[in-house]
Protein backbone atom coordinates (compact mmCIF):
# COMPACT_ATOMS: atom_id res chain seq x y z
CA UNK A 1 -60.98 -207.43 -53.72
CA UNK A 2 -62.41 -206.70 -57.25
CA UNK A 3 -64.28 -203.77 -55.93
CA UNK A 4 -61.26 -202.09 -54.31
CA UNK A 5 -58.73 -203.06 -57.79
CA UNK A 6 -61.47 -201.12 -59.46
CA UNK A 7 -61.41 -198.70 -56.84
CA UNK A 8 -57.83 -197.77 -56.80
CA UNK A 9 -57.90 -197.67 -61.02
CA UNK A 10 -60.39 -195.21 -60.51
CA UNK A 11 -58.65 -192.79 -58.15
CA UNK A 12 -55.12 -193.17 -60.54
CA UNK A 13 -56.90 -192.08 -62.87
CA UNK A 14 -58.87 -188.99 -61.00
CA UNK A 15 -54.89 -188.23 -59.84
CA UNK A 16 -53.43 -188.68 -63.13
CA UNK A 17 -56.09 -186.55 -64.90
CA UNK A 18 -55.86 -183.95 -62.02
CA UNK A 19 -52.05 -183.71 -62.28
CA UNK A 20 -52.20 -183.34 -65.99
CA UNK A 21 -54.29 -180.38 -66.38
CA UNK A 22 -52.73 -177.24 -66.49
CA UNK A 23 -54.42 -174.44 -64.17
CA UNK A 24 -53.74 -172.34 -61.69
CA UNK A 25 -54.69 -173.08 -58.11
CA UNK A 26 -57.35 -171.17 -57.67
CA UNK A 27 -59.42 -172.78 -60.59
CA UNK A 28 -59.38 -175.79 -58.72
CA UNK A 29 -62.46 -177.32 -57.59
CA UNK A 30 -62.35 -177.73 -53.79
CA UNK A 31 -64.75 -180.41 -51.93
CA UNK A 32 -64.26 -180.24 -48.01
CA UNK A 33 -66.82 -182.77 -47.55
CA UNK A 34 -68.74 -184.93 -46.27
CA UNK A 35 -68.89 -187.41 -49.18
CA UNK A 36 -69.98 -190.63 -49.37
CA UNK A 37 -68.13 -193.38 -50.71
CA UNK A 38 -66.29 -193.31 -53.56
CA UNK A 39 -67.00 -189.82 -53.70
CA UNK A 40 -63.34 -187.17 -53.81
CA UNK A 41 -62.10 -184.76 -51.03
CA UNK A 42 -60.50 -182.15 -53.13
CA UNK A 43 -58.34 -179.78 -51.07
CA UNK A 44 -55.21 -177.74 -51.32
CA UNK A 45 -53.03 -177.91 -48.41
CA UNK A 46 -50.14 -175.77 -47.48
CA UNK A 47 -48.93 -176.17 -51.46
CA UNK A 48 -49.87 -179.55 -51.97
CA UNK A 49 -53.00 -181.16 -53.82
CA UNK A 50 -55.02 -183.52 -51.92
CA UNK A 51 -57.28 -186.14 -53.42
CA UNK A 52 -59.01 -188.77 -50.39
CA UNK A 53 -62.11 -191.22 -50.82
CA UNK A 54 -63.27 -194.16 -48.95
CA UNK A 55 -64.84 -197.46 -49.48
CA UNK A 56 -66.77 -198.73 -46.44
CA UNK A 57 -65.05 -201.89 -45.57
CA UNK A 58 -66.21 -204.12 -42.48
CA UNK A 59 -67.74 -201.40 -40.95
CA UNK A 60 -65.05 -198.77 -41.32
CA UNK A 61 -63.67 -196.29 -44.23
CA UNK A 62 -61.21 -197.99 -45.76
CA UNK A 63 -59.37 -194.36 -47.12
CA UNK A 64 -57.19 -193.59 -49.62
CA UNK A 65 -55.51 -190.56 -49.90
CA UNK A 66 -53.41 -189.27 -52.58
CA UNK A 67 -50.95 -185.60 -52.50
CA UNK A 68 -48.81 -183.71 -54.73
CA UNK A 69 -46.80 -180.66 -54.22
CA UNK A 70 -48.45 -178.10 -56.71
CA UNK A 71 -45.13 -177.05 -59.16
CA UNK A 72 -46.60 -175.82 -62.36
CA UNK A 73 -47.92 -176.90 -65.89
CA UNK A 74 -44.19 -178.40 -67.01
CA UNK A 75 -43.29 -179.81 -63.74
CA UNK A 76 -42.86 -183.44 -63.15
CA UNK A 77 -45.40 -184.52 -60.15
CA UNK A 78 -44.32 -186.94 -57.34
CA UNK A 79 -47.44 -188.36 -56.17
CA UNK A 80 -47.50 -190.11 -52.79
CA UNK A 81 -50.60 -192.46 -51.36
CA UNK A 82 -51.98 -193.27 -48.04
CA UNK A 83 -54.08 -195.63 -46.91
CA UNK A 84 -55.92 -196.04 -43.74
CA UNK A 85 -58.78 -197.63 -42.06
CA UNK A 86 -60.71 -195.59 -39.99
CA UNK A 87 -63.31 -196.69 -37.44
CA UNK A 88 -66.70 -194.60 -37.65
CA UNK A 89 -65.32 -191.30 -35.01
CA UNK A 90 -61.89 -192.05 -35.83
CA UNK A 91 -59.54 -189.24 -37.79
CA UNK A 92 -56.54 -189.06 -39.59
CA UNK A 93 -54.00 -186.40 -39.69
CA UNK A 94 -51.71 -184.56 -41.53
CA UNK A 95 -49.70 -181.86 -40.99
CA UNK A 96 -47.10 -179.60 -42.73
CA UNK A 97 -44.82 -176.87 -41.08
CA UNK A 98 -47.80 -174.44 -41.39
CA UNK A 99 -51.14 -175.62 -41.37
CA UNK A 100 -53.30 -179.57 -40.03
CA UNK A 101 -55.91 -181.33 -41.51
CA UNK A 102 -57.98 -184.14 -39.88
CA UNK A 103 -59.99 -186.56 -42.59
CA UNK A 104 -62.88 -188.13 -40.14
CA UNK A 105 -64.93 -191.01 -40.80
CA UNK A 106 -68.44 -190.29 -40.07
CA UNK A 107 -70.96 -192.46 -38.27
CA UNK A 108 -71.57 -195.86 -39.43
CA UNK A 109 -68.74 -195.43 -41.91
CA UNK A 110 -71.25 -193.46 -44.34
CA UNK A 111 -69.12 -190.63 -44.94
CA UNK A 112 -65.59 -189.03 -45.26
CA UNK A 113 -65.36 -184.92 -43.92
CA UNK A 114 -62.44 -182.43 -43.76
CA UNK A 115 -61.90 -181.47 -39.86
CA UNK A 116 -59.78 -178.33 -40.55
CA UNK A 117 -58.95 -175.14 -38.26
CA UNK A 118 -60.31 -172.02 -40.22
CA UNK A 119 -57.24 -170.81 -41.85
CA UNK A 120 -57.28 -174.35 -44.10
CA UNK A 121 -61.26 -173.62 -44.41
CA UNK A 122 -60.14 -169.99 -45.47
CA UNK A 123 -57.41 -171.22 -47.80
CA UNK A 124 -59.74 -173.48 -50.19
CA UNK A 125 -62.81 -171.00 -50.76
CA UNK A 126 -62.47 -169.91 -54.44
CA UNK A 127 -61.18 -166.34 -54.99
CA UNK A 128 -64.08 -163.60 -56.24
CA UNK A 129 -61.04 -161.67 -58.62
């Protein structure tokens, strides 16, 4: 219980920190996985910033996802959370009008990978402008 309090104060503050810096979208750092636990997915995803980690829990990823629609350096952010479990093989989705993502927990519950068709892939390499 401690660990995941702790947990969750550390990913509010990732978001927080994340939605406070002003950038453009392409200087974002983007990490597509796999990670271990604790460790960030950073993705951009049809206009919206994605921030997912997992603790293992019981034998499963215990994932927490966090998005926000990307609206500029004055804008007011609405963040919104998810939270899954996920049993080792087991993905979750999400989907826009455009593009779907898949977050997958690996074997044993040791890691957390984007499972993406090639456009999303595409979408999050960093410009060479």
């Amino acid at each position: 219980m401690v660990q995941l309090l702790r947990t969750s104060l550390m990913a509010g503050a990732l978001v927080l920190a994340m939605a406070s810096t002003p950038a453009f979208a392409d200087e974002y750092v983007t990490n597509l996985g796999p990670v271990g636990p604790n460790e960030p997915i950073l993705a951009n995803f049809g206009g919206q910033r994605i921030i997912a980690f997992f603790v293992p829990e019981r034998g499963s990823c215990a994932v927490h996802t966090f998005m926000w629609k990307e609206q500029g350096p004055d804008a007011s952010y609405t963040t919104s959370r998810v939270r899954v479990n996920l049993r080792p093989g087991e993905m979750a989705g999400f989907d826009n009008a455009h593009l779907a993502m898949n977050l997958l927990c690996g074997a044993d519950a040791s890691t957390l990978a984007v499972v993406a068709p090639p456009e999303l892939l595409t979408l999050n390499e960093p410009s060479n402008n």
